[in-house]
PDB file of N, CA and C in Angstrom:
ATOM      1  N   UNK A   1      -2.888 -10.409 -45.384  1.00  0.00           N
ATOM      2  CA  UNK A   1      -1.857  -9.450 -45.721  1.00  0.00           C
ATOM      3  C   UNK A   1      -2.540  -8.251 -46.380  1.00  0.00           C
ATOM      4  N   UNK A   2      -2.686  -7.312 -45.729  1.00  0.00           N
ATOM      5  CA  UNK A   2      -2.827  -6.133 -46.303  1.00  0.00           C
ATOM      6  C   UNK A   2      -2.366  -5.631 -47.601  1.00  0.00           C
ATOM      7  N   UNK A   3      -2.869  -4.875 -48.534  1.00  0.00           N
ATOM      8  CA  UNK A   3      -2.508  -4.020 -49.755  1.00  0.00           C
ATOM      9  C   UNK A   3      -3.271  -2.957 -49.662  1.00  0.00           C
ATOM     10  N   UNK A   4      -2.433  -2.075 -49.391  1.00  0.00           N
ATOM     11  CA  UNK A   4      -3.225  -0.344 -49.368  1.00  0.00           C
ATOM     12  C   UNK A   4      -1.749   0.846 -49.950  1.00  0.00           C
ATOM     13  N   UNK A   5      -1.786   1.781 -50.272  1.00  0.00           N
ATOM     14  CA  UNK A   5      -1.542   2.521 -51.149  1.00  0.00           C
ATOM     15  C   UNK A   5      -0.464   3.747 -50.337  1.00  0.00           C
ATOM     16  N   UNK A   6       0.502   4.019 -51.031  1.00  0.00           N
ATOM     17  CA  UNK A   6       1.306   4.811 -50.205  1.00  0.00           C
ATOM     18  C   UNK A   6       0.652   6.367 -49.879  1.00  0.00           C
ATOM     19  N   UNK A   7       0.815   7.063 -49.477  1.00  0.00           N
ATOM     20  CA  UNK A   7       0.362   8.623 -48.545  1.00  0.00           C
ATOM     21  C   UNK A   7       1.174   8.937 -50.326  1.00  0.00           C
ATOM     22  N   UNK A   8       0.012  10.439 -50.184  1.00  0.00           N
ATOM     23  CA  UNK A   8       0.003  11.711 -51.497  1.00  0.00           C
ATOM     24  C   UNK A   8      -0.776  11.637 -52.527  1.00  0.00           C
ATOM     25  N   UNK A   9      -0.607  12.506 -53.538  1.00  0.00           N
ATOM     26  CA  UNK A   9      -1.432  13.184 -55.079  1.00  0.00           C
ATOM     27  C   UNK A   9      -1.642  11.504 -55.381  1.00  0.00           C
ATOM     28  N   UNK A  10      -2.700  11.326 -55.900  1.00  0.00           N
ATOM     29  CA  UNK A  10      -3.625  10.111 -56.477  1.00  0.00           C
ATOM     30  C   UNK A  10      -2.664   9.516 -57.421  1.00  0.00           C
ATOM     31  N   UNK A  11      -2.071  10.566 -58.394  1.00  0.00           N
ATOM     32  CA  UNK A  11      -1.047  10.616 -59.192  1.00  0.00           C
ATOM     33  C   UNK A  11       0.361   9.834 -59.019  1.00  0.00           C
ATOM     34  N   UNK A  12       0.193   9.763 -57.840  1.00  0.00           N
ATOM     35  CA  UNK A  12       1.814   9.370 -57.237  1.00  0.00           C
ATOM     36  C   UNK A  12       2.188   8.389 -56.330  1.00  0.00           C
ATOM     37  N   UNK A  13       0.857   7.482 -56.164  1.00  0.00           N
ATOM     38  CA  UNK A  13       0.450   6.800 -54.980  1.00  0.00           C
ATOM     39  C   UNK A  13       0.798   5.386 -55.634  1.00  0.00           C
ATOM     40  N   UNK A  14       1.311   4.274 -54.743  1.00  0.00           N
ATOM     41  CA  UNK A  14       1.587   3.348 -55.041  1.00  0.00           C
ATOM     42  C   UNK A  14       0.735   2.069 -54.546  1.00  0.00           C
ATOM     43  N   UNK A  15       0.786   1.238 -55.081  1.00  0.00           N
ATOM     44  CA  UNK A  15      -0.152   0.310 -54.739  1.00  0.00           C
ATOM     45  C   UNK A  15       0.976  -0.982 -53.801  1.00  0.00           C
ATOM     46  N   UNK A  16       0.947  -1.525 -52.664  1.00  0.00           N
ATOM     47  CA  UNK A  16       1.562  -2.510 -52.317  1.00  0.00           C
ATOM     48  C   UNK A  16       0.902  -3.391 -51.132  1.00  0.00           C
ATOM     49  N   UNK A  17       1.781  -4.441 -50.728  1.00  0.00           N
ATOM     50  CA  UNK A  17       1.375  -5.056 -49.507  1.00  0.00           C
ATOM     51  C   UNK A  17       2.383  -5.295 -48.594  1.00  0.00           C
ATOM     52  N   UNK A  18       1.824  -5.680 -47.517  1.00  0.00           N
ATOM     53  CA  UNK A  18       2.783  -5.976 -46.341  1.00  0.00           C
ATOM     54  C   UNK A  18       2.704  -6.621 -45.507  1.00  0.00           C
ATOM     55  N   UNK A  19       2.669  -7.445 -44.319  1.00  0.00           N
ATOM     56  CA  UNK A  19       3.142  -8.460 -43.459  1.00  0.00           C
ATOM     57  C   UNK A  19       3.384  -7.532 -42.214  1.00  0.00           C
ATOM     58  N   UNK A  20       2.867  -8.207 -40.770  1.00  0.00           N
ATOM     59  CA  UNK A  20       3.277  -7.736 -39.559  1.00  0.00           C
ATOM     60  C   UNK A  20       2.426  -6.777 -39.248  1.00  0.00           C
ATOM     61  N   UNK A  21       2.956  -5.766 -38.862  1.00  0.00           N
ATOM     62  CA  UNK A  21       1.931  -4.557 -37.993  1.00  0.00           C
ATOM     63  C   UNK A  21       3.182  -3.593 -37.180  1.00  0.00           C
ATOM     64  N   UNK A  22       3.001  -2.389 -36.407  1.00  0.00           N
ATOM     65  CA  UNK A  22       3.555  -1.631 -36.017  1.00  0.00           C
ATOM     66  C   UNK A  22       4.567  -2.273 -34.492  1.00  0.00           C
ATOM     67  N   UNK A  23       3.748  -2.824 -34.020  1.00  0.00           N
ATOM     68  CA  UNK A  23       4.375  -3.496 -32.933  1.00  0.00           C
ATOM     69  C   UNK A  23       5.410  -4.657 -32.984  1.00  0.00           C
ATOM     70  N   UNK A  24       4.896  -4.759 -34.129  1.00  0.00           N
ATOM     71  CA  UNK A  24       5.954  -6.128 -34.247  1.00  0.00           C
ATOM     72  C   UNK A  24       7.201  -6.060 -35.439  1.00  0.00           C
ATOM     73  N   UNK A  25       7.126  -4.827 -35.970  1.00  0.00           N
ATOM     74  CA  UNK A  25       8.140  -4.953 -37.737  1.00  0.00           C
ATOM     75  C   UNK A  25       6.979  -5.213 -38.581  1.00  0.00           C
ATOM     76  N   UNK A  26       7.732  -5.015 -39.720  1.00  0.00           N
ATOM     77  CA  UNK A  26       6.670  -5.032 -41.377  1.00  0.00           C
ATOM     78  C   UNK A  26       7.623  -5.708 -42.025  1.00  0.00           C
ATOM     79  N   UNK A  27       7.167  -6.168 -43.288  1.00  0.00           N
ATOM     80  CA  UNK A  27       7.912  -6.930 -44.225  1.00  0.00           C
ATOM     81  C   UNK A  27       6.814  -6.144 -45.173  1.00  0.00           C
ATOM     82  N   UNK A  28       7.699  -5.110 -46.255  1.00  0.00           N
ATOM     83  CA  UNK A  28       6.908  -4.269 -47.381  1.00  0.00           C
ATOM     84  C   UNK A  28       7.449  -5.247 -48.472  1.00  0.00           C
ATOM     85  N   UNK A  29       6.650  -5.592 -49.325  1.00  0.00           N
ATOM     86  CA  UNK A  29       6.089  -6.952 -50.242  1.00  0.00           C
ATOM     87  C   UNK A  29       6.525  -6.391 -51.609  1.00  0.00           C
ATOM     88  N   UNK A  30       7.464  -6.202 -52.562  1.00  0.00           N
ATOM     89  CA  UNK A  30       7.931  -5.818 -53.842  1.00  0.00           C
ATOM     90  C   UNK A  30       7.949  -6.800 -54.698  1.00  0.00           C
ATOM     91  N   UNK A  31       7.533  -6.559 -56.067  1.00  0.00           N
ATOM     92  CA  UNK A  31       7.702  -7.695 -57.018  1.00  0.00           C
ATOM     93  C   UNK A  31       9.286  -7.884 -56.799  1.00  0.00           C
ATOM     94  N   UNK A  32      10.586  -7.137 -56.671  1.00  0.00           N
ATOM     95  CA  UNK A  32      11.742  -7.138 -56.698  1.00  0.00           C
ATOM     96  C   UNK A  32      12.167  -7.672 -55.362  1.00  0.00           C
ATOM     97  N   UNK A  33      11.353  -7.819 -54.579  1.00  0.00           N
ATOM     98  CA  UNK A  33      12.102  -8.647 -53.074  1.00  0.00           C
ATOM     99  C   UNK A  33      11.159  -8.105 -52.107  1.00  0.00           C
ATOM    100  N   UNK A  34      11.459  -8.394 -51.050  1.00  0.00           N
ATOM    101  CA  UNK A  34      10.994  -7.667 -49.826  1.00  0.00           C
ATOM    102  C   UNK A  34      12.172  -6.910 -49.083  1.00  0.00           C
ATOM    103  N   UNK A  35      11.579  -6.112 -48.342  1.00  0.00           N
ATOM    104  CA  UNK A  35      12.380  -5.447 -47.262  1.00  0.00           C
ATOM    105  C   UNK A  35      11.266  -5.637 -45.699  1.00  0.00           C
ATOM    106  N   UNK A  36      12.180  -5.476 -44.879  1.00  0.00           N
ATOM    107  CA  UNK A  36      11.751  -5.351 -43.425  1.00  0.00           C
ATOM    108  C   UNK A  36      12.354  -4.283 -42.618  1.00  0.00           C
ATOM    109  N   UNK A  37      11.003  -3.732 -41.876  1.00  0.00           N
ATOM    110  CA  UNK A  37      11.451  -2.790 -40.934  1.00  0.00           C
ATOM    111  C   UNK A  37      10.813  -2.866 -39.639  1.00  0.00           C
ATOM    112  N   UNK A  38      12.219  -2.884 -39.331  1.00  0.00           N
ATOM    113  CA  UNK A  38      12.027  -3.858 -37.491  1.00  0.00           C
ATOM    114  C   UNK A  38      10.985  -2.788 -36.524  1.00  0.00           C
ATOM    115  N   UNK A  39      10.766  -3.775 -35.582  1.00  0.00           N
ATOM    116  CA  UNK A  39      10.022  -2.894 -34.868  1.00  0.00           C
ATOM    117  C   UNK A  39      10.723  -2.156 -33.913  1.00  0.00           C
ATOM    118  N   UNK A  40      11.997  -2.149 -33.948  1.00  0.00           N
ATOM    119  CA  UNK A  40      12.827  -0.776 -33.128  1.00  0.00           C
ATOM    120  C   UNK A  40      12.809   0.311 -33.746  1.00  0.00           C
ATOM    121  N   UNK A  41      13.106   0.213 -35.370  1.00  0.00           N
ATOM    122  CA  UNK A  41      13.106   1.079 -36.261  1.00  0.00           C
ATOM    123  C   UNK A  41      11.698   2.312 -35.679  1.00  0.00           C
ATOM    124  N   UNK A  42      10.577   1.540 -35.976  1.00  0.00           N
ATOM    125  CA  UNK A  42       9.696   1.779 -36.107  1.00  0.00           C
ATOM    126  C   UNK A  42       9.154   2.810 -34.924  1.00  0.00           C
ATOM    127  N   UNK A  43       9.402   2.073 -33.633  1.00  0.00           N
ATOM    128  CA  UNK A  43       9.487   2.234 -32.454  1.00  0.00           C
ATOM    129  C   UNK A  43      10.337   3.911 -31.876  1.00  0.00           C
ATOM    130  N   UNK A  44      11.586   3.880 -32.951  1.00  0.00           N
ATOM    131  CA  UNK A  44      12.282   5.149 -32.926  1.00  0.00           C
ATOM    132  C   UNK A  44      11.332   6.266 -33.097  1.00  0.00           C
ATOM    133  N   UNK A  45      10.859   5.699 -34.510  1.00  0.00           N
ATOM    134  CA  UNK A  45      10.559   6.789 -35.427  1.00  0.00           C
ATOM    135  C   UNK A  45       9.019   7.411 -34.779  1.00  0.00           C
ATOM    136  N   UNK A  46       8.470   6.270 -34.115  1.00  0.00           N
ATOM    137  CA  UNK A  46       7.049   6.896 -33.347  1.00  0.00           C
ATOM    138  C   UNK A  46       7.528   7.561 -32.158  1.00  0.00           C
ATOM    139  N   UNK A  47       8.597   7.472 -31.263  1.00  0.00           N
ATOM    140  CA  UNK A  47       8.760   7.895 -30.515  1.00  0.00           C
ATOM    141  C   UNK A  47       9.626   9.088 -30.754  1.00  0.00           C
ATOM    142  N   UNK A  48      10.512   9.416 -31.528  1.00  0.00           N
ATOM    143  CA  UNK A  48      10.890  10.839 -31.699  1.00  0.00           C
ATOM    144  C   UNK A  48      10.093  11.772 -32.670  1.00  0.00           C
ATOM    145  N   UNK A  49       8.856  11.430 -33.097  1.00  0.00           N
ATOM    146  CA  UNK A  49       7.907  12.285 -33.711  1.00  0.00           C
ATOM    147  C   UNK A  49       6.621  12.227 -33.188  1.00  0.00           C
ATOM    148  N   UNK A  50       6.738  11.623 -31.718  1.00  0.00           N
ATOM    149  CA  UNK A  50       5.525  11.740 -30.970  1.00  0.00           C
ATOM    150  C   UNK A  50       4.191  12.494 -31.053  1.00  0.00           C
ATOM    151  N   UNK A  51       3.343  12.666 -30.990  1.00  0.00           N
ATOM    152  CA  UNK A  51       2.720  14.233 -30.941  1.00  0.00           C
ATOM    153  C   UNK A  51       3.178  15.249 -32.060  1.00  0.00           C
ATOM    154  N   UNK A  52       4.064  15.236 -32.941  1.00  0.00           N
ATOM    155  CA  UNK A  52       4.254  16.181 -33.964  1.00  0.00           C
ATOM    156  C   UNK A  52       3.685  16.201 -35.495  1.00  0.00           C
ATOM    157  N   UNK A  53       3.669  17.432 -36.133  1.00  0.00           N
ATOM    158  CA  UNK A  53       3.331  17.176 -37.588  1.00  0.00           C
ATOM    159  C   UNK A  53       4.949  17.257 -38.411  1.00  0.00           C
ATOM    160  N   UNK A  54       4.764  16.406 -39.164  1.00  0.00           N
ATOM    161  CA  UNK A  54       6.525  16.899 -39.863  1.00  0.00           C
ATOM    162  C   UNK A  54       6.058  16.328 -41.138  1.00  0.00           C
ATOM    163  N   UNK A  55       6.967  16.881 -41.956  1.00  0.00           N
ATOM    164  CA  UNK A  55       7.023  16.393 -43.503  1.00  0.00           C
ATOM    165  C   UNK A  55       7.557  14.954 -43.837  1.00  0.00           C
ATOM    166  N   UNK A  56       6.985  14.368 -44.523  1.00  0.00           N
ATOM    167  CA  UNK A  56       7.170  13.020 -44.849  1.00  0.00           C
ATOM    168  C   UNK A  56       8.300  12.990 -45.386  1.00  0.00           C
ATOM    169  N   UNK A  57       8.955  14.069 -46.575  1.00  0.00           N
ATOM    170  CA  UNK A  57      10.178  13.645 -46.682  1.00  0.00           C
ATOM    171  C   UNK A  57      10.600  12.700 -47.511  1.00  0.00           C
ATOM    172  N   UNK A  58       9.647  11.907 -48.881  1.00  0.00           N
ATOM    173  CA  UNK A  58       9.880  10.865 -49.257  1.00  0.00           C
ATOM    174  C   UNK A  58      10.637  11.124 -50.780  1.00  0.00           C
ATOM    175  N   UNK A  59      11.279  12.154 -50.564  1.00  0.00           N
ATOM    176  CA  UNK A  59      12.116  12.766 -52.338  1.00  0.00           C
ATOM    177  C   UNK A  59      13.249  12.225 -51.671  1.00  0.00           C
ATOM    178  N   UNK A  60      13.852  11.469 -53.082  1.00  0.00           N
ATOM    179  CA  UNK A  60      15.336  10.525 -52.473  1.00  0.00           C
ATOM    180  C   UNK A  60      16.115  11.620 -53.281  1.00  0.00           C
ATOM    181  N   UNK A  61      16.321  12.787 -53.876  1.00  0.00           N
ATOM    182  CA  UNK A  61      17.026  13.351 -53.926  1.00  0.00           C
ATOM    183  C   UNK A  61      17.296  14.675 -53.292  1.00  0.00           C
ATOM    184  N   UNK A  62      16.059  15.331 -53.096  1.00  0.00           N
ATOM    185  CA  UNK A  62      16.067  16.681 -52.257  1.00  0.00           C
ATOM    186  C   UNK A  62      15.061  16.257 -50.830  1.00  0.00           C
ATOM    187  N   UNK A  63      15.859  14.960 -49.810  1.00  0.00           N
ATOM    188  CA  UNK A  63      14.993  15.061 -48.710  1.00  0.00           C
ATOM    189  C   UNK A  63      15.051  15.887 -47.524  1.00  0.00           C
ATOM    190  N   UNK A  64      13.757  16.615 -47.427  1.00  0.00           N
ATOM    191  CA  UNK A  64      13.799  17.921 -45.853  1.00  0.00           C
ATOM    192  C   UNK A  64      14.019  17.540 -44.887  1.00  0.00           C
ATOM    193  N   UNK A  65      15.151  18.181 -44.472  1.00  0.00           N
ATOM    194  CA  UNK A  65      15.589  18.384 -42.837  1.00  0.00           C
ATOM    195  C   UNK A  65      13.845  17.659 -42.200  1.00  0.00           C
ATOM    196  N   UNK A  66      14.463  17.437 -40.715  1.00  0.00           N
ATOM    197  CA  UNK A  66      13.943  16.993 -40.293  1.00  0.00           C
ATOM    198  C   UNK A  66      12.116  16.462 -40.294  1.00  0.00           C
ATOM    199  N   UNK A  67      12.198  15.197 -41.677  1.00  0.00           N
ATOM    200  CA  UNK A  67      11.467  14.742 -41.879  1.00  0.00           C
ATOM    201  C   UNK A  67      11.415  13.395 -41.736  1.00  0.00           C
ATOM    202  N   UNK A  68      10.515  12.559 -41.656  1.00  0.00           N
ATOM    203  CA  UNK A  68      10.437  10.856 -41.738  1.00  0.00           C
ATOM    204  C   UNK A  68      11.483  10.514 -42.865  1.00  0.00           C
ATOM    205  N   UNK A  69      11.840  10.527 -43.891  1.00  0.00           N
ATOM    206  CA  UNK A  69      12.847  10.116 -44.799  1.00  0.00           C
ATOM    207  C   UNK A  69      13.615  10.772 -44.540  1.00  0.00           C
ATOM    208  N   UNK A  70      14.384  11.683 -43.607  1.00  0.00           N
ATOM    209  CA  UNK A  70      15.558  11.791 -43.364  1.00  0.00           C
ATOM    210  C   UNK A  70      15.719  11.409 -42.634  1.00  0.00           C
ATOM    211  N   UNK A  71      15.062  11.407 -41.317  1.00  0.00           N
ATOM    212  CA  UNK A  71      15.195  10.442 -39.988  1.00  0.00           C
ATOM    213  C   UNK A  71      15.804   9.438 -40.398  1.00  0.00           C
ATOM    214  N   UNK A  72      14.735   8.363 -41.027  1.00  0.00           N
ATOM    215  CA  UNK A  72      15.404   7.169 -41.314  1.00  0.00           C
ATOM    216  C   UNK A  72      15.854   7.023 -42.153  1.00  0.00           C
ATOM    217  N   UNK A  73      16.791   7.804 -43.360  1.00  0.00           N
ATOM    218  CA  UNK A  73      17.749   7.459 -44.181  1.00  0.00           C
ATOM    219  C   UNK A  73      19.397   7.856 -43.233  1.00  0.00           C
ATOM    220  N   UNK A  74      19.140   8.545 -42.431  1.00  0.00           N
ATOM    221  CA  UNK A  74      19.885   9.160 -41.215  1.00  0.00           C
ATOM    222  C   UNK A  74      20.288   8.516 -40.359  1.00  0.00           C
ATOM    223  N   UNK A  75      19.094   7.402 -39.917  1.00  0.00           N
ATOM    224  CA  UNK A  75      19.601   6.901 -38.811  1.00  0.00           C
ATOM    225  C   UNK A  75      19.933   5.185 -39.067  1.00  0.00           C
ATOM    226  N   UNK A  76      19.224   4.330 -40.492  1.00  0.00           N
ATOM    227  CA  UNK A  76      19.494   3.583 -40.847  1.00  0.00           C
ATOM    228  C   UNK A  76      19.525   3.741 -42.551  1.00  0.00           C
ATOM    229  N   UNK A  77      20.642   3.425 -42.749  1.00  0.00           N
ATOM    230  CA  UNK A  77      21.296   3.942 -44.432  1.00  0.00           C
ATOM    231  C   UNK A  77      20.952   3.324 -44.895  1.00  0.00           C
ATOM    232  N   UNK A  78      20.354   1.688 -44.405  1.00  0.00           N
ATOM    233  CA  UNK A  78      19.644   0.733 -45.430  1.00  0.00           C
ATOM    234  C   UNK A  78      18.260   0.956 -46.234  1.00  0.00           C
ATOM    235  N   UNK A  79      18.173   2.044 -45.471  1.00  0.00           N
ATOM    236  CA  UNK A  79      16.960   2.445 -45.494  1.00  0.00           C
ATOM    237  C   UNK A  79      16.346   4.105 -46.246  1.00  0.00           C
ATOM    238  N   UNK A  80      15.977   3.839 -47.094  1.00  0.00           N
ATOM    239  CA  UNK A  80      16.027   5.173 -47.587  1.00  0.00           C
ATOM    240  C   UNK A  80      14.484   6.215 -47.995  1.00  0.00           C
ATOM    241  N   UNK A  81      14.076   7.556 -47.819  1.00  0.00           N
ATOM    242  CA  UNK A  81      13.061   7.999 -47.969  1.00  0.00           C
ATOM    243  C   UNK A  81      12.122   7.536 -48.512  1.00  0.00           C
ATOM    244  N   UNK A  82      12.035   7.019 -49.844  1.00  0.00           N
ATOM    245  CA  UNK A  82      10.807   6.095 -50.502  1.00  0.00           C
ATOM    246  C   UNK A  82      10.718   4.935 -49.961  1.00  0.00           C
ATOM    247  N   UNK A  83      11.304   4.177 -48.620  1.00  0.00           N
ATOM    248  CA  UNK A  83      10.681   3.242 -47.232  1.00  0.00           C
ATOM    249  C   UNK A  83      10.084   3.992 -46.733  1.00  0.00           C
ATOM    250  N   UNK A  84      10.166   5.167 -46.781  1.00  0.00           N
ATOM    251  CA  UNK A  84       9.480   6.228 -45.400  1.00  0.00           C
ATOM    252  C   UNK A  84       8.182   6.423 -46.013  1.00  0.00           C
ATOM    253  N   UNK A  85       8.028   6.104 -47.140  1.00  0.00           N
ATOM    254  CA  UNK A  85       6.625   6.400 -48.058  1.00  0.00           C
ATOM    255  C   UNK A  85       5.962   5.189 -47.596  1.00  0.00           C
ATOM    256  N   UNK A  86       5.848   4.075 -47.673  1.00  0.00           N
ATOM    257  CA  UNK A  86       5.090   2.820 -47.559  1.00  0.00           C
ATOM    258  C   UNK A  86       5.236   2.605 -45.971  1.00  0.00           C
ATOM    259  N   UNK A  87       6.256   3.025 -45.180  1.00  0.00           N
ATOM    260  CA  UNK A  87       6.069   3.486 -43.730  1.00  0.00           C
ATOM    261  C   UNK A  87       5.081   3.554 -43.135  1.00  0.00           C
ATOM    262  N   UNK A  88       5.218   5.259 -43.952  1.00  0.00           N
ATOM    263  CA  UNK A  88       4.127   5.980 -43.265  1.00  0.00           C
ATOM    264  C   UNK A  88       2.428   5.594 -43.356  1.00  0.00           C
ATOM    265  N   UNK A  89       2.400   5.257 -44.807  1.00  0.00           N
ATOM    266  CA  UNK A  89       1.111   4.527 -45.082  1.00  0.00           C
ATOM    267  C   UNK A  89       0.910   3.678 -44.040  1.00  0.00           C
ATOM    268  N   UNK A  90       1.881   2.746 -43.730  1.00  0.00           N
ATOM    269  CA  UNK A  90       1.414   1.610 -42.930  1.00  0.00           C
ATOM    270  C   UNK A  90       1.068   2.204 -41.444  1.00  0.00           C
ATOM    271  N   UNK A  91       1.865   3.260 -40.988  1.00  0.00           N
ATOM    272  CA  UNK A  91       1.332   3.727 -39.443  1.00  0.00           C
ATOM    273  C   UNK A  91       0.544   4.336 -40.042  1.00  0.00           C
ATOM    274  N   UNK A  92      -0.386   4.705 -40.769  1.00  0.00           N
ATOM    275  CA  UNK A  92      -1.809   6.108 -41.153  1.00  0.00           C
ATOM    276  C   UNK A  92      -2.906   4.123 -41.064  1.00  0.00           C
ATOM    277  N   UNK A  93      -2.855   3.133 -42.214  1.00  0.00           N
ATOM    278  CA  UNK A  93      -3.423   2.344 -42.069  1.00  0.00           C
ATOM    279  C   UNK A  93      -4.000   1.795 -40.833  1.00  0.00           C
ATOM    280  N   UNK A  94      -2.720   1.662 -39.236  1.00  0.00           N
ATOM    281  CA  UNK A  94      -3.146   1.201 -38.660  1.00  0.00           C
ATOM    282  C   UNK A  94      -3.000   2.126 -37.374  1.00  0.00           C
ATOM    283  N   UNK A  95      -3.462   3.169 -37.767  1.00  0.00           N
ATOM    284  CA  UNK A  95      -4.269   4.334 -36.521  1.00  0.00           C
ATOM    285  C   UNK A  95      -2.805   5.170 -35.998  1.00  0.00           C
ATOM    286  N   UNK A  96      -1.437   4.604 -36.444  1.00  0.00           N
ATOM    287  CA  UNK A  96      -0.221   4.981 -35.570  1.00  0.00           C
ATOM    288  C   UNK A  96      -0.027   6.599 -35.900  1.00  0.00           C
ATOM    289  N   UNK A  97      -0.135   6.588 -36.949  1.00  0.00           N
ATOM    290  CA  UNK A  97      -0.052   8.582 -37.481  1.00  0.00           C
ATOM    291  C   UNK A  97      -1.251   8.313 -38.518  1.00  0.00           C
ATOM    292  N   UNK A  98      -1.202  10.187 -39.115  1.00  0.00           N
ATOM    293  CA  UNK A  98      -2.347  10.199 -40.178  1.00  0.00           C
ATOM    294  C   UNK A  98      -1.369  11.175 -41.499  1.00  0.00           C
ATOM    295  N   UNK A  99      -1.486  10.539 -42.244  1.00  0.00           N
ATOM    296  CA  UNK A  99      -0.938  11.495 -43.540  1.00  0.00           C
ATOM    297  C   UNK A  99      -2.011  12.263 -44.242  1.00  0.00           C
ATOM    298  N   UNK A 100      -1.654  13.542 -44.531  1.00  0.00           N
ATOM    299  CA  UNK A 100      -2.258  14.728 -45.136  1.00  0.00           C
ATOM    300  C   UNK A 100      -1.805  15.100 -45.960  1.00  0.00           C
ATOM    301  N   UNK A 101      -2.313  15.316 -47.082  1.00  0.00           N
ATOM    302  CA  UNK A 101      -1.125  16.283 -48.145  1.00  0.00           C
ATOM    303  C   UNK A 101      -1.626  17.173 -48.433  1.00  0.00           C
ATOM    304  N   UNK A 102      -0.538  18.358 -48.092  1.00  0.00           N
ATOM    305  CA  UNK A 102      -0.373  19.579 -48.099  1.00  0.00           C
ATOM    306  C   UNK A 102      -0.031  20.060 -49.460  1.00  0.00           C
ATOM    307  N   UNK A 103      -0.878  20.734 -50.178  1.00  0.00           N
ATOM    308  CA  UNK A 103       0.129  21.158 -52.002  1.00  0.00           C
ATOM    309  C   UNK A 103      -0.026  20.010 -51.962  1.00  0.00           C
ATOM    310  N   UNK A 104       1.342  19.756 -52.852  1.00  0.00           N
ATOM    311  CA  UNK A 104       1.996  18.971 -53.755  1.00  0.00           C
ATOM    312  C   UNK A 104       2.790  17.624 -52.271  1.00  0.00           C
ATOM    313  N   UNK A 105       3.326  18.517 -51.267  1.00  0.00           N
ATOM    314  CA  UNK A 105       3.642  17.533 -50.158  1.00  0.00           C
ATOM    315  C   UNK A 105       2.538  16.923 -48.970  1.00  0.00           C
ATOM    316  N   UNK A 106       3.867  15.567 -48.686  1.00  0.00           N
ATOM    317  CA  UNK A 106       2.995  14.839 -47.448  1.00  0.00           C
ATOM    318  C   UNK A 106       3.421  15.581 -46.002  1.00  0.00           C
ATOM    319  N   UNK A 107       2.577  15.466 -45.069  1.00  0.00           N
ATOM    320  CA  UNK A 107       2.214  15.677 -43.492  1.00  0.00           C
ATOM    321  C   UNK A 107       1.998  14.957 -43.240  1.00  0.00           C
ATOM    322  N   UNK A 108       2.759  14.487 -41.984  1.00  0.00           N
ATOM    323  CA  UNK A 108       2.522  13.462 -41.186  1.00  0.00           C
ATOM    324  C   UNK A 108       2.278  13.657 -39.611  1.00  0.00           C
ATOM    325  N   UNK A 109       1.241  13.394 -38.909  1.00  0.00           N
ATOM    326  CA  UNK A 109       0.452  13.936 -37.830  1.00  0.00           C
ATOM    327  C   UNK A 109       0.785  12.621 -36.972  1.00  0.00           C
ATOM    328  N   UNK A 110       1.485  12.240 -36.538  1.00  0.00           N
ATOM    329  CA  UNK A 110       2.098  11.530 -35.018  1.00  0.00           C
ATOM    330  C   UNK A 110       1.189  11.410 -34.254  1.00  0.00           C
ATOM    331  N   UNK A 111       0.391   9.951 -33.389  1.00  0.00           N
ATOM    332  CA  UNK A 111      -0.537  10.216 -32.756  1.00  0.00           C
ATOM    333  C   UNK A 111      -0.104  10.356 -31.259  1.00  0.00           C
TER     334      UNK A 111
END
């Protein structure tokens, strides 16, 4: 089981683990429970940000238009921008996108 660190400022980065892989769903590992994100989810979200750079999007109060945490707070409500943070880590971990941070924000580069 993997433990690697969410995308952004050193400052702000989280430490966690997880279960599964991109193809198959994740199970993100919390002292407070787990959550899972299926591999359709997942599957969406690589396929309508194909090839693009977009903002990660992971502020649960001011999240940007068309970013990974609005996508999927958008398209599944269970699910909300700071999932899109340990997400994205997990597709940058395993080659699926690459996170950059720009300033103070994340970029996310779709492979």
């Amino acid at each position: 089981m993997p433990t690697i660190m969410t995308c952004g400022h050193a400052s702000r980065r989280t430490e966690f683990s997880y279960r599964g892989n991109a193809r198959t769903g994740i199970t993100l590992e919390f002292e407070s429970g787990e959550v899972t994100i299926s591999s359709a989810v997942i599957n969406a979200i690589t396929l309508n940000f194909h090839g693009q750079r977009v903002r990660g999007g992971f502020d649960m109060t001011n999240t940007p238009p068309h970013s990974v945490g609005s996508f999927l707070e958008s398209n599944w409500p269970a699910l909300t921008p700071r999932h899109a943070s340990f997400l994205c880590a997990v597709l940058d971990h395993e080659g699926v996108a690459r996170c950059h941070l720009v300033g103070n924000a994340v970029w996310v580069d779709f492979i």
